[in-house]
C-alpha atoms as a PDB file:
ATOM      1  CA  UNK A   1     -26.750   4.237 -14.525  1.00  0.00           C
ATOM      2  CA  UNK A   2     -23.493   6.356 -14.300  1.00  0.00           C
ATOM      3  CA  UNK A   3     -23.054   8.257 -17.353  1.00  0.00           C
ATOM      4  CA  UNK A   4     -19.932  10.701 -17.147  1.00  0.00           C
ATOM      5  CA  UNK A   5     -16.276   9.246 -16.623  1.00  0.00           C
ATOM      6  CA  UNK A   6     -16.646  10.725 -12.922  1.00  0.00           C
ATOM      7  CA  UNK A   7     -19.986   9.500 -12.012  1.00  0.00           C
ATOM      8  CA  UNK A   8     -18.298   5.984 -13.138  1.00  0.00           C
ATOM      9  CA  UNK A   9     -15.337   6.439 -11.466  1.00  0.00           C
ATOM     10  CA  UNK A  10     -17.109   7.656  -8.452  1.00  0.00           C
ATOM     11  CA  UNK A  11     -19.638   4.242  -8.557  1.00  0.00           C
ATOM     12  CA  UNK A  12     -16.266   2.158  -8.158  1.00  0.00           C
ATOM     13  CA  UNK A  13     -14.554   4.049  -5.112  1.00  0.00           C
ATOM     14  CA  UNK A  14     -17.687   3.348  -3.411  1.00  0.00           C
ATOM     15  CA  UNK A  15     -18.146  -0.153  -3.948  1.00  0.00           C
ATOM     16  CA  UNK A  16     -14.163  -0.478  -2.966  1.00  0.00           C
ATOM     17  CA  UNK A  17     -14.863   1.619   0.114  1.00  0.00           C
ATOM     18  CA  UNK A  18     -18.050  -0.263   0.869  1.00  0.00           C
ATOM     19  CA  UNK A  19     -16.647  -3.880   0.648  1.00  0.00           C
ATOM     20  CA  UNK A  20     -13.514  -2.370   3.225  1.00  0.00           C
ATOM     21  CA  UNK A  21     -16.143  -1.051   5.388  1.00  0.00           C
ATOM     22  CA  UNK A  22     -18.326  -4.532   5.573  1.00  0.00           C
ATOM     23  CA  UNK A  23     -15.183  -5.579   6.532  1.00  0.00           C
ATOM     24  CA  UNK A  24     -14.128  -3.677   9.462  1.00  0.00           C
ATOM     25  CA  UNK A  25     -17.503  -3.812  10.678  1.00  0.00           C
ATOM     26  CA  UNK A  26     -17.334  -7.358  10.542  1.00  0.00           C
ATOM     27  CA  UNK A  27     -14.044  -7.880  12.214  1.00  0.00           C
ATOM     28  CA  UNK A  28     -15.335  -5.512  15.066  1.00  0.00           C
ATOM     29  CA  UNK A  29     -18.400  -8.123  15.640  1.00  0.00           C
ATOM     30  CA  UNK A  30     -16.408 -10.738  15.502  1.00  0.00           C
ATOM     31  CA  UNK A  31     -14.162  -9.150  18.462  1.00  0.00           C
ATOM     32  CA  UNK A  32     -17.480  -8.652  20.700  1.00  0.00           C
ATOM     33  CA  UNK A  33     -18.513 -11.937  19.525  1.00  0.00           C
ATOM     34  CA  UNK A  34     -15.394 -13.366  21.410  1.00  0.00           C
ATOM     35  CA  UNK A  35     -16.344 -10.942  24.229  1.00  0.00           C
ATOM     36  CA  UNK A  36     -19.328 -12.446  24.548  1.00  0.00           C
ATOM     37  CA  UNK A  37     -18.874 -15.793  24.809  1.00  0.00           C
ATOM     38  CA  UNK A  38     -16.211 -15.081  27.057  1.00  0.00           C
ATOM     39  CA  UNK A  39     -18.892 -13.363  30.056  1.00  0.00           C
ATOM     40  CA  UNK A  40     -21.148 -16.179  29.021  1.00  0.00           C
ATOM     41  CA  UNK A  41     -18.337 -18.733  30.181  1.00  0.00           C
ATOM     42  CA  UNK A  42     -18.077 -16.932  33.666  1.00  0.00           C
ATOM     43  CA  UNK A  43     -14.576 -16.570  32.692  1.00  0.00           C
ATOM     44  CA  UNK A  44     -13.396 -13.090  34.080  1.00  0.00           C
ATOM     45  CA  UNK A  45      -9.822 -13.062  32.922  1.00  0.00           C
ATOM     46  CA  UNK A  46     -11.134 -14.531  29.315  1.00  0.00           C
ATOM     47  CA  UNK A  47     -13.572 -12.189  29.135  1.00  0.00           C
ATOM     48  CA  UNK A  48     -10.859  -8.833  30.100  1.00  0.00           C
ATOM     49  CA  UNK A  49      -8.392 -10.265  27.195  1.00  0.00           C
ATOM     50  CA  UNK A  50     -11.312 -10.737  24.875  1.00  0.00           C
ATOM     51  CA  UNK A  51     -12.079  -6.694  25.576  1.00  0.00           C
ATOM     52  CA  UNK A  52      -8.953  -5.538  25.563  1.00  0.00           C
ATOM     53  CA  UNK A  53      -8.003  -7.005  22.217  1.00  0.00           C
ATOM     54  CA  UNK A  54     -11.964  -5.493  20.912  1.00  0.00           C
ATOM     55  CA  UNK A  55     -11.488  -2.227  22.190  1.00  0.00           C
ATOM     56  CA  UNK A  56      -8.466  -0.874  19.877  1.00  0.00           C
ATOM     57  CA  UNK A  57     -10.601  -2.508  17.258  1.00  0.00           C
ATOM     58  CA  UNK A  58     -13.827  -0.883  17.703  1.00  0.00           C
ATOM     59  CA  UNK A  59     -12.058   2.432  18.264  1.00  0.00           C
ATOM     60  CA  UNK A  60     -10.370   2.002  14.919  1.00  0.00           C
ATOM     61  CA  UNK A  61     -13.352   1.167  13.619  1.00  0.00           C
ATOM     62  CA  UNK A  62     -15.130   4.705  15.025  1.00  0.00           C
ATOM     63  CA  UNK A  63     -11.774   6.816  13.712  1.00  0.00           C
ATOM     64  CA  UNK A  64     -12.885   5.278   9.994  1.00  0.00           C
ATOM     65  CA  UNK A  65     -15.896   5.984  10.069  1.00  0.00           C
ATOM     66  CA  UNK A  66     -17.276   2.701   9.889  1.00  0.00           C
ATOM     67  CA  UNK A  67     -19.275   3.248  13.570  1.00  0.00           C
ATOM     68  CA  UNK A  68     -20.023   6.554  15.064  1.00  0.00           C
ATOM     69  CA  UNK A  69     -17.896   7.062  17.944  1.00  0.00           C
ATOM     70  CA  UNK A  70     -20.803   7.367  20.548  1.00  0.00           C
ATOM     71  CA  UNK A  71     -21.699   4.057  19.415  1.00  0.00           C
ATOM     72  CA  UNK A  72     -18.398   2.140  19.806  1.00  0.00           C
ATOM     73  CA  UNK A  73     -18.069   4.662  23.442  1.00  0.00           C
ATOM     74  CA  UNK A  74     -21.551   3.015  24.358  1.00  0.00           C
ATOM     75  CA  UNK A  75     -20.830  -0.747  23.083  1.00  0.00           C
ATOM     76  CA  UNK A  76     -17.349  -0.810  25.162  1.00  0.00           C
ATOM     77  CA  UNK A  77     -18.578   0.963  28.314  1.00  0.00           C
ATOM     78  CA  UNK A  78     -21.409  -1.802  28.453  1.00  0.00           C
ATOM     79  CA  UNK A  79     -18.931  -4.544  27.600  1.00  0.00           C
ATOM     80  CA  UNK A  80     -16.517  -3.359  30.325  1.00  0.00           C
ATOM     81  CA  UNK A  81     -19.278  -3.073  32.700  1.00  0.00           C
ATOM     82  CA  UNK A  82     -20.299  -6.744  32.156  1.00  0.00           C
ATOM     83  CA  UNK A  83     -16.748  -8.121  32.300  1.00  0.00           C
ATOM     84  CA  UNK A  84     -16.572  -6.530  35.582  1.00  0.00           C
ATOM     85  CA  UNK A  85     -19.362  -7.926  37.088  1.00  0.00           C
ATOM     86  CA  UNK A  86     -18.134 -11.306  36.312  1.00  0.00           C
ATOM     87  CA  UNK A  87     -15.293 -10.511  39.395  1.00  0.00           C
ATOM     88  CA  UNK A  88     -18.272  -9.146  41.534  1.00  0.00           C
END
């Protein structure tokens, strides 16, 4: 247990920053949730709005911190791929 006023005070800025980082991880699954089900669908043009309302999300996600950037780079490369295909 924290003993020193700093230690404390240190204990509380990282559950803050902990419960905003659950939540813009979760927000950027549910955007390639929606994603998702729209390439499941078959629905091309869904499936590009779906991504291009993710993407500024994930990326904003990466700049925090939250993901690594490679990661996010990766996820929407892949999803953008997919979407794609759907036209193919």
């Amino acid at each position: 247990m924290a003993n020193t006023a700093s230690a404390k005070k240190a204990t509380r800025k990282i559950a803050r920053r902990t419960e905003v980082n659950k939540t813009r991880r979760s927000r950027v699954r549910s955007f390639v949730r929606t994603v998702e089900e729209a390439i499941a669908s078959g629905d091309q043009s869904a499936a590009a709005e779906a991504l291009k309302a993710a993407q500024p999300e994930m990326m904003r996600a990466a700049t925090k911190g939250v993901i690594h950037r490679n990661t996010v780079s990766r996820k929407v490369s892949r999803l953008a791929k997919r979407v794609n295909a759907i036209s193919a």
